[in-house]
Protein backbone atom coordinates (compact mmCIF):
# COMPACT_ATOMS: atom_id res chain seq x y z
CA UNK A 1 0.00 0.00 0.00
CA UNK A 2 0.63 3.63 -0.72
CA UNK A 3 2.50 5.45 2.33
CA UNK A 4 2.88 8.86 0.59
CA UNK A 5 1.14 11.91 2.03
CA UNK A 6 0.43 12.84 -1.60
CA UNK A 7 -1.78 9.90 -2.10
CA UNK A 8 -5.21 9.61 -2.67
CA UNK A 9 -5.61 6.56 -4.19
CA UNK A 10 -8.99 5.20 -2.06
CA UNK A 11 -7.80 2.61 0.74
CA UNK A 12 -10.60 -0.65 0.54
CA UNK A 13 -10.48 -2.17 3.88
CA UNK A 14 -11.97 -5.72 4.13
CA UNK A 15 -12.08 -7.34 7.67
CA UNK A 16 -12.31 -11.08 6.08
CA UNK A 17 -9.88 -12.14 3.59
CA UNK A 18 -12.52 -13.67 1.98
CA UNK A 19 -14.58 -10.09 1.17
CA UNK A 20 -10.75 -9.10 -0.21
CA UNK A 21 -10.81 -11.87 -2.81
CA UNK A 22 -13.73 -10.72 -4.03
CA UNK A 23 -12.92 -7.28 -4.46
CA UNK A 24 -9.95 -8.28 -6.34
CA UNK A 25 -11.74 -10.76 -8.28
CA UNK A 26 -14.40 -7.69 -9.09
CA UNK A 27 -11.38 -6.09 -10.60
CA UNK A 28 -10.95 -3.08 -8.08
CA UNK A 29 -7.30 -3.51 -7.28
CA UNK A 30 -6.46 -1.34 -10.32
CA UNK A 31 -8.10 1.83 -8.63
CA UNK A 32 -7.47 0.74 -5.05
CA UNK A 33 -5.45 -0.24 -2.59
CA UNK A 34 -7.45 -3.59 -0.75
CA UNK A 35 -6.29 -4.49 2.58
CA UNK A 36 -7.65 -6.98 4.92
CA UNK A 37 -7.24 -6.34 8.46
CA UNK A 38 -8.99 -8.37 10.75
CA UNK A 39 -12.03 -8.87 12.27
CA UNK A 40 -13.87 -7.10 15.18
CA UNK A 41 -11.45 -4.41 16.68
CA UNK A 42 -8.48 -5.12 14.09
CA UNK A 43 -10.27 -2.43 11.69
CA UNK A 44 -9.63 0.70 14.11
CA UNK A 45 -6.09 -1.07 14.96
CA UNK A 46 -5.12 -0.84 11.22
CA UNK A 47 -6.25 2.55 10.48
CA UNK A 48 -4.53 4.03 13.62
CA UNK A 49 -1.54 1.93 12.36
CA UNK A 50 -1.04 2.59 8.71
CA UNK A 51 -3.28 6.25 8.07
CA UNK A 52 -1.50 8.97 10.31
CA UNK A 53 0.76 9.47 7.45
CA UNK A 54 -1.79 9.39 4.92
CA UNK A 55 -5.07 11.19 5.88
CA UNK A 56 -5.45 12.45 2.23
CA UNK A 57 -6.07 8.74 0.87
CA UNK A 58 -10.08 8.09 1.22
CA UNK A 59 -11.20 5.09 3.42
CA UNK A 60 -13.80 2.81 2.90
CA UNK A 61 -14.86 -0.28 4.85
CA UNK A 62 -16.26 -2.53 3.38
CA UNK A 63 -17.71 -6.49 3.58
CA UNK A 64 -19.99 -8.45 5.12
CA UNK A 65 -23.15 -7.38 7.60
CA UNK A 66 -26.17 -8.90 9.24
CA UNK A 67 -30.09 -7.40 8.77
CA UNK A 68 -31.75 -6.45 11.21
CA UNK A 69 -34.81 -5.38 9.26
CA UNK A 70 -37.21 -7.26 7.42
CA UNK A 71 -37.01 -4.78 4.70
CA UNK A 72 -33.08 -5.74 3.84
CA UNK A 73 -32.71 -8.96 2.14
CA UNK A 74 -29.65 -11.17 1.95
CA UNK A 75 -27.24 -10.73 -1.17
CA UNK A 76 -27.81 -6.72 -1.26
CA UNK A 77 -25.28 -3.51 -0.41
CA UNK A 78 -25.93 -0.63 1.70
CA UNK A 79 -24.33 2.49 2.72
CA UNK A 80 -23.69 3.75 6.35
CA UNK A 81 -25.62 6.80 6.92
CA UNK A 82 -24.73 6.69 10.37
CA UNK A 83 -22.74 4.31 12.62
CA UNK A 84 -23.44 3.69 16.23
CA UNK A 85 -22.13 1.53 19.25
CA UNK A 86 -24.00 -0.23 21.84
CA UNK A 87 -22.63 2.60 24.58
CA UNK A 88 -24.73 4.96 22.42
CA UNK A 89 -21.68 6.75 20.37
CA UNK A 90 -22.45 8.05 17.06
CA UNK A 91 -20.33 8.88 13.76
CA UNK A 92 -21.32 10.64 10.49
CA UNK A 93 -19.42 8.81 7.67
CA UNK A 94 -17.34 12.13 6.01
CA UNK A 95 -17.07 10.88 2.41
CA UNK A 96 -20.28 11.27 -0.02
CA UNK A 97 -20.79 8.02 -1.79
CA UNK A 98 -23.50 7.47 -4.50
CA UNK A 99 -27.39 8.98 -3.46
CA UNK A 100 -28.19 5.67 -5.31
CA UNK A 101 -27.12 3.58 -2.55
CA UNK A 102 -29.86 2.53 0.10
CA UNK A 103 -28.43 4.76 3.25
CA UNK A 104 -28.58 2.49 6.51
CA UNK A 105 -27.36 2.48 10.26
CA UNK A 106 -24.84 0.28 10.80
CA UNK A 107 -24.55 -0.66 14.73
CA UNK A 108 -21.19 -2.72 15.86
CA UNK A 109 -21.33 -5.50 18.71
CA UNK A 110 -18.92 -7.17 20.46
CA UNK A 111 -19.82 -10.66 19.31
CA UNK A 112 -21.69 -12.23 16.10
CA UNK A 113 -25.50 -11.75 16.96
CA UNK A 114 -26.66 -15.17 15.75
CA UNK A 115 -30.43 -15.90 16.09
CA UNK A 116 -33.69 -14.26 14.82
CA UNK A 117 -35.01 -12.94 18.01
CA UNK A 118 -31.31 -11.26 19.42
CA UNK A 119 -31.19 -9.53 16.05
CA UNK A 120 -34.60 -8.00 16.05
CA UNK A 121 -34.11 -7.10 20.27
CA UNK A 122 -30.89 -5.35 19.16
CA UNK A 123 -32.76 -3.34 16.02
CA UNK A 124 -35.62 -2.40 18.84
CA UNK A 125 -32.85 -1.68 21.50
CA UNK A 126 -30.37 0.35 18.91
CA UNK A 127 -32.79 2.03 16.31
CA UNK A 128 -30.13 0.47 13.88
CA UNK A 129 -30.77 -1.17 10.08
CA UNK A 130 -27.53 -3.82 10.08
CA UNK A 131 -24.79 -4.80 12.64
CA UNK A 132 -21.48 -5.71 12.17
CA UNK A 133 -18.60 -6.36 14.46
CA UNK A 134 -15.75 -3.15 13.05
CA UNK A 135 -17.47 -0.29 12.09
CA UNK A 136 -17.69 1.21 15.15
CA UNK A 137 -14.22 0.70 15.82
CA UNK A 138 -13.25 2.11 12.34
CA UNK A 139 -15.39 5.13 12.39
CA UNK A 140 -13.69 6.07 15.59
CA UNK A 141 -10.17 5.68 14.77
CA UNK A 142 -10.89 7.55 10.93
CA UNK A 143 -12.81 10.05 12.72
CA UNK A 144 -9.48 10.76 15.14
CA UNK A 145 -7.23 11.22 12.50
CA UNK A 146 -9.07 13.36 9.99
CA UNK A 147 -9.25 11.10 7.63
CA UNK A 148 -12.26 11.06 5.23
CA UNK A 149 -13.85 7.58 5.82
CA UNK A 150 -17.48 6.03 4.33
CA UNK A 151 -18.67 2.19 4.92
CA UNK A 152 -20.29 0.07 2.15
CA UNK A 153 -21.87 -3.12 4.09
CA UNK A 154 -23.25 -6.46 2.28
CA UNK A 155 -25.91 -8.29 3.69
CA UNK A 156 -24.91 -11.65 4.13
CA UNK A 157 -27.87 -12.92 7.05
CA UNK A 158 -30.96 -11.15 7.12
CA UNK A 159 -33.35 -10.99 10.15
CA UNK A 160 -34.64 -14.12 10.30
CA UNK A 161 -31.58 -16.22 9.37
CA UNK A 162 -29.95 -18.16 11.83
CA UNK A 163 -26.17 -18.00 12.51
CA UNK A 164 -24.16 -21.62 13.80
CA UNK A 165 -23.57 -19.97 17.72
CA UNK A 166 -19.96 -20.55 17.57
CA UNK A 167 -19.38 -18.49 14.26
CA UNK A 168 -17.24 -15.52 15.86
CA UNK A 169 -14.61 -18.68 16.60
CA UNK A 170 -14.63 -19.65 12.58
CA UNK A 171 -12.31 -16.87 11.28
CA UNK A 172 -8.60 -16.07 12.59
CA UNK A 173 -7.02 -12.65 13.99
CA UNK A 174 -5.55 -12.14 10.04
CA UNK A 175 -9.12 -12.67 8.41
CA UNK A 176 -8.61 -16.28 7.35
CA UNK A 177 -11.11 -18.87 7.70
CA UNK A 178 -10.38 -21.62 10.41
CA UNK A 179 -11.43 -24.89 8.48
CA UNK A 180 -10.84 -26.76 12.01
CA UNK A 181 -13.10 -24.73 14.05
CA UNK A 182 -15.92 -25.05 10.74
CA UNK A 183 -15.32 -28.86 10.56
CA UNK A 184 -15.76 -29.35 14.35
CA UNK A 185 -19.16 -27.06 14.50
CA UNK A 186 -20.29 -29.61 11.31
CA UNK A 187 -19.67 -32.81 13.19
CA UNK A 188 -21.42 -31.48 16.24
CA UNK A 189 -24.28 -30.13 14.44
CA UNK A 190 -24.47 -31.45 10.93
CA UNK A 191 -27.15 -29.34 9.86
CA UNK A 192 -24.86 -26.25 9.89
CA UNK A 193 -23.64 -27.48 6.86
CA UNK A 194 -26.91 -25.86 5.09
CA UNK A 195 -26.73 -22.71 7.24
CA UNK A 196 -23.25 -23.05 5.67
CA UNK A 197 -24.03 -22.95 1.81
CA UNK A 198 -26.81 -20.42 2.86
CA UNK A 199 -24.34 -17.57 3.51
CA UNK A 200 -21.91 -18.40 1.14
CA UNK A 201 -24.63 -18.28 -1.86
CA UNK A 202 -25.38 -14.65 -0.02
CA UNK A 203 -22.19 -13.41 0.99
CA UNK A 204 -20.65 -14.18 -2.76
CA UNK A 205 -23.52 -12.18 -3.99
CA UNK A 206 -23.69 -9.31 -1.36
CA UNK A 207 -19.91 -8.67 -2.33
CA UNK A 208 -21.01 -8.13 -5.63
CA UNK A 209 -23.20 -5.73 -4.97
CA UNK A 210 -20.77 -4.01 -2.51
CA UNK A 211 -18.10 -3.94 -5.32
CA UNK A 212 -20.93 -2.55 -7.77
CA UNK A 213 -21.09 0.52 -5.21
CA UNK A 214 -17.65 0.88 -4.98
CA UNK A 215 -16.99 1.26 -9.18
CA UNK A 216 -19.99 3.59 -9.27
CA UNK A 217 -17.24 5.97 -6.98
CA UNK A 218 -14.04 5.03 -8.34
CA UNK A 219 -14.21 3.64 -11.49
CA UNK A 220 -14.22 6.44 -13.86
């Protein structure tokens, strides 16, 4: 990546390794630098990290999200209008993206919220549209250093989906998928195995649509 102050080449920041892959695959790596960070906390850690030097280059986060409303269906791409944490903090993303774009907020948890009625407690609790585990975290640190930030969230779980409970435990501190810890939850619950192919046939399709977004800004 970039390091020059004089850059403003827009910094994709993916939390899985998996939502990087498709970004590259989408063909976006020849307008952007695509990083993956981490999950949960890792996204605020890499900004702080690598963007003191580099406020002028745009951030956007980007990725996976759960629903929280009936109204958002699996495989589709939102915008943050706002982003909020469950201590009741607010940020205003400070780059412009597309009017286009369905404008949500995005609230960020501590853990994976994994079953129909926690997800619909935390929408009545929160007064949020999606919830993720980094944007919080993100918003904060880009926020803090002046740097000009947005978030562009797929849905890969609506509402009513259910999550395997053990799911926060699937992906590594680097991004990377655990196939030990996925193997494991399949032998003690084989039917996770369709819960499985569920959110891969959404999440392959959500990052399309986030990477769709993302040309409609960059891609000249």
């Amino acid at each position: 990546m970039a390091n020059s102050r004089e850059s403003k080449k827009p910094i994709l920041i993916c939390p899985l390794q998996f939502e990087r892959r498709a970004l590259i695959a989408a063909g976006l790596e020849d307008c952007c630098d695509i990083v993956c960070c981490g999950p949960g906390n890792a996204a605020g850690i890499w900004v702080k990290a690598n963007c003191v030097a580099n406020t002028n280059s745009p951030l956007i986060l980007t990725g996976l999200a759960g629903g929280l409303r009936d109204s958002l269906l699996a495989a589709t791409a939102h915008v943050a209008e706002k982003v909020i944490d469950e201590q009741g903090n607010c940020w205003t993303p400070t780059n412009k993206l597309p009017d286009s774009a369905t404008r949500v907020t995005i609230v960020s948890t501590k853990r994976a919220i994994t079953t129909p009625q926690a997800k619909r407690e935390l929408a009545d609790r929160s007064g949020a549209d999606i919830v993720d585990l980094e944007s919080a975290n993100f918003a904060a640190s880009a926020s803090a250093i002046g740097c000009k930030w947005a978030i562009v969230r797929g849905i890969s779980d609506c509402v009513d989906d259910c999550l395997p409970s053990d799911i926060d435990q699937w992906v590594d501190s680097k991004g990377s998928t655990k196939p030990s810890a996925v193997v494991g939850s399949i032998l003690r619950r084989p039917s996770v195995l369709g819960d499985i192919r569920r959110m891969r046939t959404a999440s392959i399709a959500a990052m399309e649509a986030v990477s769709d977004i993302i040309k409609s800004i960059v891609v000249k």
